[in-house]
Protein backbone atom coordinates (compact mmCIF):
# COMPACT_ATOMS: atom_id res chain seq x y z
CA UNK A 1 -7.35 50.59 3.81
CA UNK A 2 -8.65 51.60 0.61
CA UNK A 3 -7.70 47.73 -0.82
CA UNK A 4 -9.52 46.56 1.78
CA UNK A 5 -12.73 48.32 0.50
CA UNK A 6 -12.26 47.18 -2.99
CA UNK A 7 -11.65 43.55 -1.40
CA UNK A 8 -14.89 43.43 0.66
CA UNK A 9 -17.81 42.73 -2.10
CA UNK A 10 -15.50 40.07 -2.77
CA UNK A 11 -15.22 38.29 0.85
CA UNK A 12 -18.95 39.08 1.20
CA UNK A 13 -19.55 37.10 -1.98
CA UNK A 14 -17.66 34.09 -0.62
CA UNK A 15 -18.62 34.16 3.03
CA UNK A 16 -22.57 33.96 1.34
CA UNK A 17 -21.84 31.28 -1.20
CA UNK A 18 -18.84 29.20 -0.06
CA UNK A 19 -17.96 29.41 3.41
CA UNK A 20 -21.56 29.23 5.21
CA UNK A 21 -22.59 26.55 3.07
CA UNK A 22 -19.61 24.58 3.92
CA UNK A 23 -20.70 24.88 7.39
CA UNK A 24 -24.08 23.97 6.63
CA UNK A 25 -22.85 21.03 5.37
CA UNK A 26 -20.86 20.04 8.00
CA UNK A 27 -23.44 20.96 10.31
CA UNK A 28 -26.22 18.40 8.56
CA UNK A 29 -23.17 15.61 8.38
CA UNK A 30 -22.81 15.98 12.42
CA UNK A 31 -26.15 15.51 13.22
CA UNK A 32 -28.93 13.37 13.46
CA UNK A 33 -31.90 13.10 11.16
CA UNK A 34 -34.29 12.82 13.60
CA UNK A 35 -33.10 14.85 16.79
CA UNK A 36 -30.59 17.23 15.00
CA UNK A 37 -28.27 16.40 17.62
CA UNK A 38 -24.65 15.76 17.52
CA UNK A 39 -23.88 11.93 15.73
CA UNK A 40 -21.62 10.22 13.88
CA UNK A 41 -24.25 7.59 11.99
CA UNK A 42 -23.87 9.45 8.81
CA UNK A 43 -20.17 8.63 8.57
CA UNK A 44 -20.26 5.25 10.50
CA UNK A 45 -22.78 4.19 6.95
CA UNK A 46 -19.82 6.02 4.42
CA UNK A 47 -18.59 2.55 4.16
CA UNK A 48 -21.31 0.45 2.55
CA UNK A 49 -20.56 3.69 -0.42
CA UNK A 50 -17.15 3.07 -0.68
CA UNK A 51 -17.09 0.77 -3.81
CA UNK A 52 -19.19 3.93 -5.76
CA UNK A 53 -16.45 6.03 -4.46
CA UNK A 54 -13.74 4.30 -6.12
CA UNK A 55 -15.60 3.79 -9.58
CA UNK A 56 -15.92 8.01 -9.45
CA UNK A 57 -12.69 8.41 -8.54
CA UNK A 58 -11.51 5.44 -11.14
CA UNK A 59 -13.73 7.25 -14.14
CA UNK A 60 -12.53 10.69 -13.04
CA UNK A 61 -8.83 9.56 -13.05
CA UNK A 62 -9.27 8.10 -16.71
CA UNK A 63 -10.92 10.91 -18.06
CA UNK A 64 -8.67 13.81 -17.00
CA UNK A 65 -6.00 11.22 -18.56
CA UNK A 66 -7.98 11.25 -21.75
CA UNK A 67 -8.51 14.80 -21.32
CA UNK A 68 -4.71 15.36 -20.99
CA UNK A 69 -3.51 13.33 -24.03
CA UNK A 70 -6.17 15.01 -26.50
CA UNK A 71 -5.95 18.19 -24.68
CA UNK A 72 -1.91 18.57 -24.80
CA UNK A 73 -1.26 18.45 -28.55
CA UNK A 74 -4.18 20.67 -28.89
CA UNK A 75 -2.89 23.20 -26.88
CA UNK A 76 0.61 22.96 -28.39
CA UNK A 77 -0.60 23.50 -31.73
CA UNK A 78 -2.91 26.62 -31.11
CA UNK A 79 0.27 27.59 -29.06
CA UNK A 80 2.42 27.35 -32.12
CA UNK A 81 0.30 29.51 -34.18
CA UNK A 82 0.48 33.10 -35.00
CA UNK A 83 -1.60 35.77 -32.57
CA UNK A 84 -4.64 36.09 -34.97
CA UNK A 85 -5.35 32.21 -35.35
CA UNK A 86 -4.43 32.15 -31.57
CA UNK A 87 -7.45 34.11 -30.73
CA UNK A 88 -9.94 32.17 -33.23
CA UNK A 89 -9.06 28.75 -32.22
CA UNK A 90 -9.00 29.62 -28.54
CA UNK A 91 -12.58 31.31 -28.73
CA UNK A 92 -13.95 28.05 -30.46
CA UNK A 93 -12.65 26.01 -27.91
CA UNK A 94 -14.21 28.54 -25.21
CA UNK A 95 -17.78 28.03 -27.20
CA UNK A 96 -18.90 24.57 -26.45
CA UNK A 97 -18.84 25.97 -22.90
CA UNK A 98 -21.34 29.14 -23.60
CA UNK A 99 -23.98 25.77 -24.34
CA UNK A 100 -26.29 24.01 -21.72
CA UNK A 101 -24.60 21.20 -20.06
CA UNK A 102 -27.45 19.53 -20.10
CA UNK A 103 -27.97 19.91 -23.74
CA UNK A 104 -24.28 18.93 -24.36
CA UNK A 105 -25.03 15.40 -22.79
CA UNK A 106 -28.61 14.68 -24.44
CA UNK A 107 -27.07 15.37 -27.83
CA UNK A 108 -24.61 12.65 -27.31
CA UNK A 109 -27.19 10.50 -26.30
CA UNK A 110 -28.96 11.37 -29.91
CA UNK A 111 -25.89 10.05 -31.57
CA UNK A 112 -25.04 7.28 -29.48
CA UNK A 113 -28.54 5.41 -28.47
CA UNK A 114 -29.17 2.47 -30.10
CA UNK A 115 -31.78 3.78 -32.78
CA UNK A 116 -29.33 6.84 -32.70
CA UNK A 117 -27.76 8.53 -35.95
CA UNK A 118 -24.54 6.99 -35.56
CA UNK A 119 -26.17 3.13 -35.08
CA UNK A 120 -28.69 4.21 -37.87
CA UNK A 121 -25.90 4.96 -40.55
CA UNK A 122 -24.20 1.52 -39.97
CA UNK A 123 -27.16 0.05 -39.98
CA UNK A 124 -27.44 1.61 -43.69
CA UNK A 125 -23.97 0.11 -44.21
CA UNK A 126 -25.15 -2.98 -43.33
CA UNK A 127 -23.42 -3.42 -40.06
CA UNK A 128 -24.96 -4.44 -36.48
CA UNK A 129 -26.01 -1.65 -33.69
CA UNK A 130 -23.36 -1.56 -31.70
CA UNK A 131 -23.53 -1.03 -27.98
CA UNK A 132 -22.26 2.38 -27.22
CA UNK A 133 -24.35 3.96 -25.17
CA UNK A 134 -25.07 2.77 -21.53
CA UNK A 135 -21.13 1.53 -20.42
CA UNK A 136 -18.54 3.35 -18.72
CA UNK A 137 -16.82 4.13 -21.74
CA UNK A 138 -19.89 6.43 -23.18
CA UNK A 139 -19.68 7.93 -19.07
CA UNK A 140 -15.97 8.59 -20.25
CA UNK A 141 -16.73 10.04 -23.71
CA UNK A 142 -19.49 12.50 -22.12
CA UNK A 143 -16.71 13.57 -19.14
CA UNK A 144 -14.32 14.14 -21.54
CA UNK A 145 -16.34 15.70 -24.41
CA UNK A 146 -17.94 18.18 -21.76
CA UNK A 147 -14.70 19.01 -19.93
CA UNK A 148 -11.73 19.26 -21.97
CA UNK A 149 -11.76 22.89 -22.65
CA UNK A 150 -10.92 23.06 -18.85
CA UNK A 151 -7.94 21.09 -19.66
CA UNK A 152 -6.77 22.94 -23.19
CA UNK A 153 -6.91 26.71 -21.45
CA UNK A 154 -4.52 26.25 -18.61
CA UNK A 155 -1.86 24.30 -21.28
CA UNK A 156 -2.23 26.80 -23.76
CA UNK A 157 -1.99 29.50 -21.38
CA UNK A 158 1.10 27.57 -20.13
CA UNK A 159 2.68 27.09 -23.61
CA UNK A 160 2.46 30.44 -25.03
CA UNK A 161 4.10 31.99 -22.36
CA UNK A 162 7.23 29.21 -23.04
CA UNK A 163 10.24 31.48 -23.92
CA UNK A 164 11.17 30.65 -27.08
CA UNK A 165 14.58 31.08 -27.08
CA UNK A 166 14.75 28.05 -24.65
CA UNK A 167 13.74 25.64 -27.52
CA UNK A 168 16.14 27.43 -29.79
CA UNK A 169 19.02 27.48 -27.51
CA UNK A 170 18.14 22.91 -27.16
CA UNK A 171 18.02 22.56 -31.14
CA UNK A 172 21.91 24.35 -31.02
CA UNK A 173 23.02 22.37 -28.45
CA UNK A 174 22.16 19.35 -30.44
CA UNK A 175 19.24 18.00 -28.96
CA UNK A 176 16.85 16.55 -31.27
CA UNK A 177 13.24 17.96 -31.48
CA UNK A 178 12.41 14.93 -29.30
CA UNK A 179 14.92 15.61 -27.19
CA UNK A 180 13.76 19.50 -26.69
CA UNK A 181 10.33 18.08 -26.18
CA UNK A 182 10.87 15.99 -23.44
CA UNK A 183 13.88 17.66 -21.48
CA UNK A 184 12.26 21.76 -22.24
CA UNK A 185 8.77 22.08 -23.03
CA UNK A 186 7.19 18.73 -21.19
CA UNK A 187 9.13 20.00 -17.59
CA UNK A 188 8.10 23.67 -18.04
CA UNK A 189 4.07 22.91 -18.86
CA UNK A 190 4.16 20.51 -15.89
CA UNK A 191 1.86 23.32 -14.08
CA UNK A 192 -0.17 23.30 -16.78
CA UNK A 193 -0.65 19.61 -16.74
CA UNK A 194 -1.36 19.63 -13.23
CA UNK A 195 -3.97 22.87 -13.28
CA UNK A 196 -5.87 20.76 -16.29
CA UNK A 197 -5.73 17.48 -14.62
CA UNK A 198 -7.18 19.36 -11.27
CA UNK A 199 -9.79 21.22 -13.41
CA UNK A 200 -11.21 18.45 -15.13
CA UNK A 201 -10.83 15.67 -12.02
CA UNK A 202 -13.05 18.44 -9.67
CA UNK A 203 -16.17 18.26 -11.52
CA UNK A 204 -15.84 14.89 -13.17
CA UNK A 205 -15.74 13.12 -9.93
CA UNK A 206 -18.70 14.44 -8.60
CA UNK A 207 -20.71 14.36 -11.88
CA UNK A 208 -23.99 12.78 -11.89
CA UNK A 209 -25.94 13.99 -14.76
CA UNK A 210 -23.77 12.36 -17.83
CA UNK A 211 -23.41 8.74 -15.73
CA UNK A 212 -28.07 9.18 -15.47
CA UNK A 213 -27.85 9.72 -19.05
CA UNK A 214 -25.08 7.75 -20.75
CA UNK A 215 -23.96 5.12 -18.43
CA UNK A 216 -25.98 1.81 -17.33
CA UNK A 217 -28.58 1.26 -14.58
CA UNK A 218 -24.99 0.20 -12.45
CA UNK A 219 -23.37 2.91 -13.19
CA UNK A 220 -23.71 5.05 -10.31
CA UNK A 221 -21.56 7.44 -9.40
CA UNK A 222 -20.61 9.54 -6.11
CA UNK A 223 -22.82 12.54 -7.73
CA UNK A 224 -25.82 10.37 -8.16
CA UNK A 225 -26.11 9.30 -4.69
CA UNK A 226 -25.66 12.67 -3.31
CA UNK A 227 -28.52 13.79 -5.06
CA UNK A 228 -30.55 10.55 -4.00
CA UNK A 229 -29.99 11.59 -0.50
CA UNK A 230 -31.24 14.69 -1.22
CA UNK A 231 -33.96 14.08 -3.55
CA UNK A 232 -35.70 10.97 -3.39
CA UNK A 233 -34.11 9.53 -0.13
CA UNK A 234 -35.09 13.24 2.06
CA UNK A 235 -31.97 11.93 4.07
CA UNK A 236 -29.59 15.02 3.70
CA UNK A 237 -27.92 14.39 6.68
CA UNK A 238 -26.20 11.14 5.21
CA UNK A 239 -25.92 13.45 1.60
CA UNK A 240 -24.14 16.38 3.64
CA UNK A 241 -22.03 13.42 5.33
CA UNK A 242 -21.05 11.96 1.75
CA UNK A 243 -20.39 15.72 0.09
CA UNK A 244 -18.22 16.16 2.97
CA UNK A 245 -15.81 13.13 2.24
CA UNK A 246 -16.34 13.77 -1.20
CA UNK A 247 -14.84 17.59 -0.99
CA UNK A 248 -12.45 16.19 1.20
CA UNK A 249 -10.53 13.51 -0.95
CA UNK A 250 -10.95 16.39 -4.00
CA UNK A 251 -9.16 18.34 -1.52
CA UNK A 252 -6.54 15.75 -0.82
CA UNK A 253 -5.92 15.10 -4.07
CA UNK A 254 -5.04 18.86 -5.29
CA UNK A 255 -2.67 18.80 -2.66
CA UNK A 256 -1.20 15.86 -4.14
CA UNK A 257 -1.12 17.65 -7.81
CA UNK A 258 0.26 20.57 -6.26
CA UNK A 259 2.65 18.85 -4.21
CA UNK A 260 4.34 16.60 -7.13
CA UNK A 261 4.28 19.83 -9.91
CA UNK A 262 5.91 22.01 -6.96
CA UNK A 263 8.49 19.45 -6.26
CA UNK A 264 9.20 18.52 -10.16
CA UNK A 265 9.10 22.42 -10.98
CA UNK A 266 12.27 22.65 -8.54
CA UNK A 267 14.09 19.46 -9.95
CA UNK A 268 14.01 21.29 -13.24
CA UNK A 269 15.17 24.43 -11.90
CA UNK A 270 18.14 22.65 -10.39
């Protein structure tokens, strides 16, 4: 009973901020715009979104990838270090995330533009601006930059707690420090491969700020016309409809992550 107590600021917290919003949501995505009564319009026009769908989830997909191959050695090396420098490069990978978001994106925009510092300094050199700002690679480069923390916590977290004795026990039963890599460390940080891929696909597929600011006037993304509905269109019945298929196919796609690292986390075990 007493748990209970201690539990209830908590479910008050989340019945406020997460559970009656997602019924306002669904509530606004079943109903009409002009009568408020029950419709399916909203979803019936899902379809003519469905090609700024796929370029979110395509970007999203690539930069948790990117995330993951920058992210991994990262988090194996801090992992490999004594306690002490443990704690001091963990807190400066934890520090880009104390800044503005919003600031993070704008200063990349600084470098990138092109009158920008990095354009300006091969322009010194002698070289032609080159076109780095407004593509879906600079929409990449801002996901990643602003996200990969969420990707190098759960690995290191992951990795640190790796017995070490495992990877001892490999190297004297011959297996070469590729071999240990591949058959004992990459099977046990699966979770933490699939926790960082989730953490960084979440927000980056519904992101709308960096793809305003970095990526072309056609590069709009799932989180851009959400907030068109919203503000400028004052049609939040079609934005609740397209947050609602958005949470959904996040939704379906940490089941996926889950699914696969449960069922590869018991083909090691066997």
């Amino acid at each position: 009973m007493k748990n209970r107590r201690l539990a209830a600021p908590y479910l008050l917290w989340m019945t406020l901020f997460t559970v009656i919003p997602i019924f306002v949501v669904v509530y606004f995505a079943f109903s009409d715009s002009i009568t408020g009564g029950f419709s399916l319009e909203n979803f019936a026009a899902l379809g003519s979104y469905s090609h700024i769908m796929a370029k979110s989830i395509y970007l999203a997909l690539i930069s948790a990838f990117v995330c993951l191959i920058i992210g991994y050695p990262a988090a194996y090396y801090i992992a490999s270090l004594p306690p002490k420098a443990q704690r001091w490069l963990y807190l400066l990978i934890m520090l880009p995330m104390c800044m503005s978001f919003l600031l993070k994106t704008l200063s990349w925009v600084s470098l990138l533009e092109d009158t920008g510092i990095i354009n300006s300094l091969l322009g010194k050199l002698g070289v032609e601006p080159l076109p780095l700002i407004r593509n879906n690679g600079a929409v990449v480069l801002g996901i990643v930059y602003n996200f990969l923390p969420y990707m190098i916590m759960p690995l290191f977290s992951v990795l640190e707690k790796m017995d070490k004795r495992l990877l001892e026990a490999a190297s004297d039963l011959g297996c070469s420090p590729l071999q240990v890599f591949t058959k004992v460390i990459l099977p046990l940080s699966v979770p933490g491969i699939v926790s960082g891929l989730t953490m960084v696909f979440v927000p980056a597929v519904s992101t709308f700020y960096i793809s305003r600011k970095l990526g072309s006037p056609g590069t709009v993304l799932m989180g851009d016309v959400i907030e068109t509905q919203f503000k400028t269109a004052y049609n939040p019945n079609l934005g609740a409809a397209l947050s609602l298929l958005l949470m959904v196919i996040v939704l379906f796609c940490i089941f996926l992550m889950n699914k696969f690292s449960g069922s590869y986390k018991e083909e090691v075990t066997i």
